[in-house]
C-alpha atoms as a PDB file:
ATOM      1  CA  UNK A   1      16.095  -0.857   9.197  1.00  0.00           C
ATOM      2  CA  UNK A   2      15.486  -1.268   5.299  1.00  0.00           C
ATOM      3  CA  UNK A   3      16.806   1.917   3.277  1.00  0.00           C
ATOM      4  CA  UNK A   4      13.177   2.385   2.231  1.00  0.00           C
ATOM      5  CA  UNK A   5      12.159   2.407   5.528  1.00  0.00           C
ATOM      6  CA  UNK A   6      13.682   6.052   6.123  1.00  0.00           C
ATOM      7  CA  UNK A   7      12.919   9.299   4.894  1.00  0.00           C
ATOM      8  CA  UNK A   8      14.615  10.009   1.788  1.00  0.00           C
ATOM      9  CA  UNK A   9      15.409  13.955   3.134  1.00  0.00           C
ATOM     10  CA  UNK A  10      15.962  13.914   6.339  1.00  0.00           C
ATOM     11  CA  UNK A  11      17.782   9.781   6.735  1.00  0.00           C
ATOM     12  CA  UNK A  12      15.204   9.371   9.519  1.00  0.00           C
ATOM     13  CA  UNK A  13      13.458   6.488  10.117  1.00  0.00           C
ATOM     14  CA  UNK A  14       9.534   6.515   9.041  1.00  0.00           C
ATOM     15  CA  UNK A  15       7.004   3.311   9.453  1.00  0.00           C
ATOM     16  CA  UNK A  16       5.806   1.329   6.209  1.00  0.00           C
ATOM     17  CA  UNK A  17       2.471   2.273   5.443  1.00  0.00           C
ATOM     18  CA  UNK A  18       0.622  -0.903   4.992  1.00  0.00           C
ATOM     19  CA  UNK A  19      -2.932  -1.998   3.016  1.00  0.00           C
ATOM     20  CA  UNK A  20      -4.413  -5.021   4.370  1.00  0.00           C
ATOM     21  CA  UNK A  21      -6.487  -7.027   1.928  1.00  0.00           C
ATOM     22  CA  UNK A  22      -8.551 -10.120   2.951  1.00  0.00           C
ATOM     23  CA  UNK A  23     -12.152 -10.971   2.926  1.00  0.00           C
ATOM     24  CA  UNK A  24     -12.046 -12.512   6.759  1.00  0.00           C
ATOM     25  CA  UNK A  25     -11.931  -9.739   9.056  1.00  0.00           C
ATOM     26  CA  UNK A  26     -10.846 -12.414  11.923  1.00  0.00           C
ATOM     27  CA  UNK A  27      -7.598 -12.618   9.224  1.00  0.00           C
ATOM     28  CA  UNK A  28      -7.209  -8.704   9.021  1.00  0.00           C
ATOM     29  CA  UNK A  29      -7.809  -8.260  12.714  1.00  0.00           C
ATOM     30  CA  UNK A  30      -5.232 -10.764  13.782  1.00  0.00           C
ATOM     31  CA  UNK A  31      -2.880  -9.872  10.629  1.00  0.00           C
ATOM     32  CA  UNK A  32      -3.391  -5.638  11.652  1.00  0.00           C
ATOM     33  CA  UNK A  33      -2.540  -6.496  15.904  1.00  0.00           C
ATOM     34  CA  UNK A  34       0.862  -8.025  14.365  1.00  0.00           C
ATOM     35  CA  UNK A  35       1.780  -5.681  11.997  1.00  0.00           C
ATOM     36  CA  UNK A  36       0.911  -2.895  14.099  1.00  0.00           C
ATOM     37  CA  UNK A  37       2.981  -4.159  17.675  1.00  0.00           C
ATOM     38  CA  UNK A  38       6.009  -3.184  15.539  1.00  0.00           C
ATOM     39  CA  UNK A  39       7.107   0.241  15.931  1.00  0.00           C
ATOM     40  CA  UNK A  40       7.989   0.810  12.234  1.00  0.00           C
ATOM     41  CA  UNK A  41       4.631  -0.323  10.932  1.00  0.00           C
ATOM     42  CA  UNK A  42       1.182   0.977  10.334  1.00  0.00           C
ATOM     43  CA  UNK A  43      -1.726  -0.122   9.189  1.00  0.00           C
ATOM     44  CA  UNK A  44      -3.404   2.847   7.043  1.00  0.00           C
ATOM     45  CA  UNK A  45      -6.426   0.579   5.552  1.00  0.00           C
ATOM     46  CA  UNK A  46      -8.025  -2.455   4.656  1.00  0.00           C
ATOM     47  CA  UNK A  47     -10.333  -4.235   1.926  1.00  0.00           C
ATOM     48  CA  UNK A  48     -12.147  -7.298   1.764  1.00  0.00           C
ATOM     49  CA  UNK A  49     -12.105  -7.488  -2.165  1.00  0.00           C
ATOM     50  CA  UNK A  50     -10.120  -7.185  -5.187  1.00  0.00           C
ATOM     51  CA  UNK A  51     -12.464  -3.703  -6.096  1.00  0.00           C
ATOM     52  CA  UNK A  52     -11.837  -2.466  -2.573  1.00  0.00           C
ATOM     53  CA  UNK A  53      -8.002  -3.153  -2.532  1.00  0.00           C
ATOM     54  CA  UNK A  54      -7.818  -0.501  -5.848  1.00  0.00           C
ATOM     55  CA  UNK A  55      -9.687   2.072  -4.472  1.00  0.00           C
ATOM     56  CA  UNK A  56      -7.810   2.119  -1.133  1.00  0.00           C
ATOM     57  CA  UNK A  57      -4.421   1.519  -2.686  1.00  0.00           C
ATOM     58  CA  UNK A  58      -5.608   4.515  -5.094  1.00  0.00           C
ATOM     59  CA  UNK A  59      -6.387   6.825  -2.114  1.00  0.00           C
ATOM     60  CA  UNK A  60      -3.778   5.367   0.147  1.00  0.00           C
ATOM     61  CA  UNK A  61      -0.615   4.885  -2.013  1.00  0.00           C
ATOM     62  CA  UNK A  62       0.840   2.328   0.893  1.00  0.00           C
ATOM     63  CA  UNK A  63       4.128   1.238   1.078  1.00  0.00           C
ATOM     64  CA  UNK A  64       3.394  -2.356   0.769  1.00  0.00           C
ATOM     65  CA  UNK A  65       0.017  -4.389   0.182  1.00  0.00           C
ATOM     66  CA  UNK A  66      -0.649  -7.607   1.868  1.00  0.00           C
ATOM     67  CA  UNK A  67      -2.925  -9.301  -0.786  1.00  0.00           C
ATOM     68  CA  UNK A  68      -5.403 -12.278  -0.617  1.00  0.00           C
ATOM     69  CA  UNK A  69      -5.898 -14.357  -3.280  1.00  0.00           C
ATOM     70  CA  UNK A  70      -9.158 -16.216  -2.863  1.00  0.00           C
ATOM     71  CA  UNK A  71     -12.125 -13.081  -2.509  1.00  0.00           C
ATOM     72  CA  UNK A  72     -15.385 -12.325  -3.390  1.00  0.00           C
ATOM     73  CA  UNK A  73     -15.927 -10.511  -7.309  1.00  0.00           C
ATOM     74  CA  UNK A  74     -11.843  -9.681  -8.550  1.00  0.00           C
ATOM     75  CA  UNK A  75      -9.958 -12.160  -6.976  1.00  0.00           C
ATOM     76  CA  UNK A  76      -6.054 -10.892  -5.998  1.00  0.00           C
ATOM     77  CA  UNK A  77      -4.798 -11.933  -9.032  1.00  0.00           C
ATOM     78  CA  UNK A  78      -6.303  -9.326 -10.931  1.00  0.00           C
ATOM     79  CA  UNK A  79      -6.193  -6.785  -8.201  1.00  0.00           C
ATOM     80  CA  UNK A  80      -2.743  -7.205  -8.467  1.00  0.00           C
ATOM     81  CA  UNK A  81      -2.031  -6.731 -11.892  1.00  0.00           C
ATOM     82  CA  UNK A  82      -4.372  -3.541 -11.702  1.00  0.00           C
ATOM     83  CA  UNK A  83      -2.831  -1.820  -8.905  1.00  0.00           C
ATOM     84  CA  UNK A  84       0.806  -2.647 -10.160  1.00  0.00           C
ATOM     85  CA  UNK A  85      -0.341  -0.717 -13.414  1.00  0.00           C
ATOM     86  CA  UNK A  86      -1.074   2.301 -11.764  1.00  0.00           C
ATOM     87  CA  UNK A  87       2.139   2.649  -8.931  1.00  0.00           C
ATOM     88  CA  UNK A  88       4.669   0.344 -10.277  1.00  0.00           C
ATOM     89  CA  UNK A  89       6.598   1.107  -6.894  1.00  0.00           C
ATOM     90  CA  UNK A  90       4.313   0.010  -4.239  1.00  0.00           C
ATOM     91  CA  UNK A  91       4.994  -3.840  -3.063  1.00  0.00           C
ATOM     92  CA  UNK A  92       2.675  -6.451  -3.062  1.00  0.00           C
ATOM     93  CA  UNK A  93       3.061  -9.403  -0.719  1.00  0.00           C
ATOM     94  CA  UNK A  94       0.368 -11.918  -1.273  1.00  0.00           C
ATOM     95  CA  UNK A  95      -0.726 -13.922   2.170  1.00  0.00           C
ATOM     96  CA  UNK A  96      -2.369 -16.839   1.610  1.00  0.00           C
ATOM     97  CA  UNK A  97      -3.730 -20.330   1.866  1.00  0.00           C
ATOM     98  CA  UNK A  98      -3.054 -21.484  -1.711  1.00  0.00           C
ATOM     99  CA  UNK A  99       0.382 -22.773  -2.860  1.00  0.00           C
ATOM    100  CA  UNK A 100      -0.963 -23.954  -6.697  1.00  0.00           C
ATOM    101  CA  UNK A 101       1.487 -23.001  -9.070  1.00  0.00           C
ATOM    102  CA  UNK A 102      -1.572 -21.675 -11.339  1.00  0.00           C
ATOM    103  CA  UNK A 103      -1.695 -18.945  -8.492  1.00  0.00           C
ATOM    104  CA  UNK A 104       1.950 -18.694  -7.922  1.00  0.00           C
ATOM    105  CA  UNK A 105       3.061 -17.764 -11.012  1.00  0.00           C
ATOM    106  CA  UNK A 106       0.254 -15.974 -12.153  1.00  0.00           C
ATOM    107  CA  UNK A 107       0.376 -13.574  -9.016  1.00  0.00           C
ATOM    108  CA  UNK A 108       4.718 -13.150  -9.604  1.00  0.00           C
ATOM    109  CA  UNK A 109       3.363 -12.457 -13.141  1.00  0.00           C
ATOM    110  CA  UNK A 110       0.970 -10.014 -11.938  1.00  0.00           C
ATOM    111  CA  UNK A 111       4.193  -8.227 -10.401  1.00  0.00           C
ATOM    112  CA  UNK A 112       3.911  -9.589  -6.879  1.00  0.00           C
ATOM    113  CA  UNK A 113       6.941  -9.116  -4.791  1.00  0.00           C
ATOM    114  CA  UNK A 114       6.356 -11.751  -2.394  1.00  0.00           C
ATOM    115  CA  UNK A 115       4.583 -14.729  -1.780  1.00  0.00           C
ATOM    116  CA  UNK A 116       3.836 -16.501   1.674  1.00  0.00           C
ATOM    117  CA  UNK A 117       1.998 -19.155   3.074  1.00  0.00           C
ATOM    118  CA  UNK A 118      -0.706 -18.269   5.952  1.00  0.00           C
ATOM    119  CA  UNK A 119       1.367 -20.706   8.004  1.00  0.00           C
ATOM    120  CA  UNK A 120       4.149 -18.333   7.748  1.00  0.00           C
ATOM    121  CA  UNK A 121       5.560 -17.874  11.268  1.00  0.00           C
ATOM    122  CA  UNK A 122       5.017 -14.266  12.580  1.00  0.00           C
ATOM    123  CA  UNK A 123       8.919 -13.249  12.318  1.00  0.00           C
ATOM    124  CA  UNK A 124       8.999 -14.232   8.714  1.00  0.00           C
ATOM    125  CA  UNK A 125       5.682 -12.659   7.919  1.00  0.00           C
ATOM    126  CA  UNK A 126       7.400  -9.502   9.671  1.00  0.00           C
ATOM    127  CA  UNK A 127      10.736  -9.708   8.092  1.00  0.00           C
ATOM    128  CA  UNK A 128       9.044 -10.199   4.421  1.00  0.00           C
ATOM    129  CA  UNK A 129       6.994  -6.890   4.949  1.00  0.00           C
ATOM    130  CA  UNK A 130      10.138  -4.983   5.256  1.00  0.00           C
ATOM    131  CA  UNK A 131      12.071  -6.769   2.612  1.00  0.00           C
ATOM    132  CA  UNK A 132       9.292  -5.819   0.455  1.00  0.00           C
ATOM    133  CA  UNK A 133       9.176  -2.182   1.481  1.00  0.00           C
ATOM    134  CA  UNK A 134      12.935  -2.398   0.741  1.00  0.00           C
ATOM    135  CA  UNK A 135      12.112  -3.360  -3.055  1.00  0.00           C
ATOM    136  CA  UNK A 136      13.603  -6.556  -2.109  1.00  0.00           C
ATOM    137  CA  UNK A 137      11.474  -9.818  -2.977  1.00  0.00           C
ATOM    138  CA  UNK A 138       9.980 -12.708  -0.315  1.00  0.00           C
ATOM    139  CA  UNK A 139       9.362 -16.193  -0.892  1.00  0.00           C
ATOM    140  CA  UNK A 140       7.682 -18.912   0.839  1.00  0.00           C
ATOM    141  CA  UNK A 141      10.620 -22.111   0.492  1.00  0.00           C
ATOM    142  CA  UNK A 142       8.270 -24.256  -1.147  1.00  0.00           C
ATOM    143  CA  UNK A 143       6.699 -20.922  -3.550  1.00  0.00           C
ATOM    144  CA  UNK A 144      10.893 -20.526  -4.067  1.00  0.00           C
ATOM    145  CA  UNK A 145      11.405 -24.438  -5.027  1.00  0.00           C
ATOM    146  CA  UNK A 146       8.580 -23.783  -7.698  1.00  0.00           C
ATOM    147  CA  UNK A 147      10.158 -20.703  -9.156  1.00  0.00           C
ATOM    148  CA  UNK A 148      13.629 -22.481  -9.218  1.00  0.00           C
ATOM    149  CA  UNK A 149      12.203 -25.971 -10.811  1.00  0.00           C
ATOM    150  CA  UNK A 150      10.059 -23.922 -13.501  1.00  0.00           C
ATOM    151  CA  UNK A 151      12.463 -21.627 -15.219  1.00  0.00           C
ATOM    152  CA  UNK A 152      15.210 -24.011 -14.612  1.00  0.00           C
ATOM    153  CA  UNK A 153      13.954 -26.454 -16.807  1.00  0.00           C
ATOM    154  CA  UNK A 154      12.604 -23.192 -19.208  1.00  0.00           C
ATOM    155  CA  UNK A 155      15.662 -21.332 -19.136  1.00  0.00           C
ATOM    156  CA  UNK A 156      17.709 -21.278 -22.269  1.00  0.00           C
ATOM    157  CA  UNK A 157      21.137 -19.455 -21.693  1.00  0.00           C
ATOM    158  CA  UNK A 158      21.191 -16.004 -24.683  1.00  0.00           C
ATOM    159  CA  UNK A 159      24.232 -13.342 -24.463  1.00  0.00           C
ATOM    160  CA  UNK A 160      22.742 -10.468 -22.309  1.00  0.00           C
ATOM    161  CA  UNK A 161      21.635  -7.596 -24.412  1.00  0.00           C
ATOM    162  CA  UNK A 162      23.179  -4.355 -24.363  1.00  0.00           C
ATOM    163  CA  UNK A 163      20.141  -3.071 -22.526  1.00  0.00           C
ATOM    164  CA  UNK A 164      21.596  -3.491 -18.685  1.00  0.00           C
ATOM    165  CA  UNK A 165      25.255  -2.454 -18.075  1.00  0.00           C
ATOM    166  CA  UNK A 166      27.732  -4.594 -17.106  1.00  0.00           C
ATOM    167  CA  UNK A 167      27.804  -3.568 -13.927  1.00  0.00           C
ATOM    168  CA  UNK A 168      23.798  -3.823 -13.661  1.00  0.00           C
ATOM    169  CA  UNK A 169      24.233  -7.186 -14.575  1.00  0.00           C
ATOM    170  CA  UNK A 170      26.538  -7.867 -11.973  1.00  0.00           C
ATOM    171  CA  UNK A 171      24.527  -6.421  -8.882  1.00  0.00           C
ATOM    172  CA  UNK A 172      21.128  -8.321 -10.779  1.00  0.00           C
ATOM    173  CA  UNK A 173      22.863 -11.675 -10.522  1.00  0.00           C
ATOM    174  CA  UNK A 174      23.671 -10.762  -6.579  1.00  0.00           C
ATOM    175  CA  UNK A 175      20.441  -9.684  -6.250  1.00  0.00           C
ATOM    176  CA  UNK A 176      18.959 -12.899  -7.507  1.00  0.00           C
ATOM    177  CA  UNK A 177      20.629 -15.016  -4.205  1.00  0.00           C
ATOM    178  CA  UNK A 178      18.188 -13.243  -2.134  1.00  0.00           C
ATOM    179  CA  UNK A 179      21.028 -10.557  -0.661  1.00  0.00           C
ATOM    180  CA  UNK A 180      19.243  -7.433   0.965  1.00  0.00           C
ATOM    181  CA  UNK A 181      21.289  -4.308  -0.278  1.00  0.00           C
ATOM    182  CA  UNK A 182      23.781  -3.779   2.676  1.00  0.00           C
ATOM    183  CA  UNK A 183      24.724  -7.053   1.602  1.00  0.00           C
ATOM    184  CA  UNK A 184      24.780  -6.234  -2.297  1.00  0.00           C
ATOM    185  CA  UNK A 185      26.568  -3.209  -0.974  1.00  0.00           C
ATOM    186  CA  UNK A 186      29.352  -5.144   0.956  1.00  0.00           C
ATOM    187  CA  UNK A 187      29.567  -7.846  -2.289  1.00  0.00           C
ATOM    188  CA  UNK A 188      30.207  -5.611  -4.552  1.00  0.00           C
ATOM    189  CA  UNK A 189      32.601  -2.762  -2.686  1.00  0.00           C
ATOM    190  CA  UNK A 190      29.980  -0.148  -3.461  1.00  0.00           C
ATOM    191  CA  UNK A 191      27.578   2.022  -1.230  1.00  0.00           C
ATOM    192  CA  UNK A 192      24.113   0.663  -0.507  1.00  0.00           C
ATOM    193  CA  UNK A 193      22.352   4.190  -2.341  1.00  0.00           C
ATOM    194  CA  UNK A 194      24.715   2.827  -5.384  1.00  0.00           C
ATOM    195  CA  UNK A 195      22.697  -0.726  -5.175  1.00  0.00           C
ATOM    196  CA  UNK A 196      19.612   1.397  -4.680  1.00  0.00           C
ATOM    197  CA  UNK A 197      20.668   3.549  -8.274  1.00  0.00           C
ATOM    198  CA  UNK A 198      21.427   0.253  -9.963  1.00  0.00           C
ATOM    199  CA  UNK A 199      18.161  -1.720  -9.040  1.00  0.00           C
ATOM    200  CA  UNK A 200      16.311   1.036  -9.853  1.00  0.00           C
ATOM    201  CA  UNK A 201      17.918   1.598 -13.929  1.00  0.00           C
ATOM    202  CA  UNK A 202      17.151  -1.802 -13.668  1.00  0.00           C
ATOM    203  CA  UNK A 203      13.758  -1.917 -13.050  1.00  0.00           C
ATOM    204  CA  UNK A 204      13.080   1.002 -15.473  1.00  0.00           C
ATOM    205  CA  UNK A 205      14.883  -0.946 -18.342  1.00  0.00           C
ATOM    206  CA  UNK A 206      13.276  -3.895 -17.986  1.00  0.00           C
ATOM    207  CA  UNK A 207       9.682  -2.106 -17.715  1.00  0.00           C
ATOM    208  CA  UNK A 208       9.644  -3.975 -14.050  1.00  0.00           C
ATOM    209  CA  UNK A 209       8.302  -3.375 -10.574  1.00  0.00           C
ATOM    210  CA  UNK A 210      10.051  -5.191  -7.819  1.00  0.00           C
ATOM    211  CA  UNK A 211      13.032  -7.536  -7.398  1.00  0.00           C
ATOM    212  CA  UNK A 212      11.405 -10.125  -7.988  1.00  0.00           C
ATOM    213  CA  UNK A 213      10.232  -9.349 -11.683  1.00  0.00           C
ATOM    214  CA  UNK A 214      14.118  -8.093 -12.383  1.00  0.00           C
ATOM    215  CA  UNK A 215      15.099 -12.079 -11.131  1.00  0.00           C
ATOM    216  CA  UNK A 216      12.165 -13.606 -13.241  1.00  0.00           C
ATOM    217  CA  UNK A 217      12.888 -12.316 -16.547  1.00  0.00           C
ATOM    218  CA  UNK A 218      16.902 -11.983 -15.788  1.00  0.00           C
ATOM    219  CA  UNK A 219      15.990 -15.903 -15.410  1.00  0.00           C
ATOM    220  CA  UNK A 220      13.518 -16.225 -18.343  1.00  0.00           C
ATOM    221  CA  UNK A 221      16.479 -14.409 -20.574  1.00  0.00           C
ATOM    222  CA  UNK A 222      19.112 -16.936 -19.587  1.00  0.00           C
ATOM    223  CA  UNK A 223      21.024 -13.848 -17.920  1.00  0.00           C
ATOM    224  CA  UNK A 224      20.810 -15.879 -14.334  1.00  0.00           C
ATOM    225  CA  UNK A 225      21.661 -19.492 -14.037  1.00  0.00           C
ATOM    226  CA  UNK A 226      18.787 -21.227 -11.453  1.00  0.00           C
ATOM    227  CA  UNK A 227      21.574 -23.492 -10.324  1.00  0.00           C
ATOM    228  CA  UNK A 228      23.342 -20.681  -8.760  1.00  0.00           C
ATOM    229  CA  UNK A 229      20.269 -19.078  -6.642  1.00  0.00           C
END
């Protein structure tokens, strides 16, 4: 079970609180059975629009938000970007039909965490909700191939600034190949609440949200070679 996933007292386990956001209620009703047949998560609300997914994630504070794109008045894109400007921490995971990389990039942007297909097969879906929860990121392969083939042919290697430590650096660039943090942990001869430390400095220094923003600009400041992920 993710770190995240337990109570940060006690070390027991606790389910992932979960906000369901889709205008189809055949979607949330399916998507809500899933989720909620798994004994670590719980579905604590849904919205059918970008408006509704801010006021429940404002009175909910979930663990992790499964976010639309396509909806009626604010789309998920700017949902998004609103809720990640009020709780930083909380995960988004955007479910959808679209793969365009206007949407793609402008929900990872937005500080998205995650990005799947609606084709996604129900064990990936699950696994991505607690990688997510976990601070980890989740990426549809062909959402991943994008990301790779954009900032690959963006990327201009710079010396990394003095703002991350070496050693932040170091667990970043690990971080980057899609390792959870038991497997950080085990990398880099260190304890998984030392990962959990590091990520976190890292996401503070870099005025970032989730793994997946850490990766982006790590990869946008020529600190992480594409070739490598």
């Amino acid at each position: 079970m993710p770190d995240s996933a337990r109570d940060p007292e006690t070390g027991l386990p606790r389910r992932i609180s979960l906000l369901l956001v889709d205008d189809h209620p055949v979607v949330r009703k399916g998507t809500r059975e899933l989720l909620e047949g798994e004994a670590d998560l719980y579905v604590a609300g849904e919205a059918a629009s970008g408006e509704e997914a801010i006021a429940q994630a404002r009175a909910l504070r979930p663990d992790v938000i499964l976010m639309d794109v396509s909806m009626p008045g604010m789309n998920g894109i700017e949902a998004t970007r609103a809720i990640k400007a009020e709780q930083p921490r909380v995960g988004v995971l955007v479910l959808t039909s679209y793969d365009d990389d206007a949407y793609v990039f402008a929900l990872l942007e937005a500080g998205a965490a995650g990005y799947l297909l609606k084709n996604t097969s129900e064990d990936d879906l699950l696994g991505a909700v607690r990688a997510v929860a976990a601070g980890e990121s989740a990426l549809h392969p062909s959402v991943a191939r994008k990301v790779l083939e954009r900032f690959s042919a963006a990327a201009q290697p710079t010396p990394p600034e003095d703002s991350l430590s070496p050693r932040e650096l170091e667990v970043l660039r690990v971080a980057a190949t899609g390792r959870t943090n038991k497997e950080i942990a085990r990398d880099l001869d260190i304890s998984p609440r030392t990962v959990q430390v590091h990520l976190a400095n890292i996401f503070s220094k870099l005025g970032v949200g989730s793994r997946t923003e850490a990766v982006l600009f790590g990869i946008k400041r020529g600190w992480i070679d594409p070739k490598m992920l």
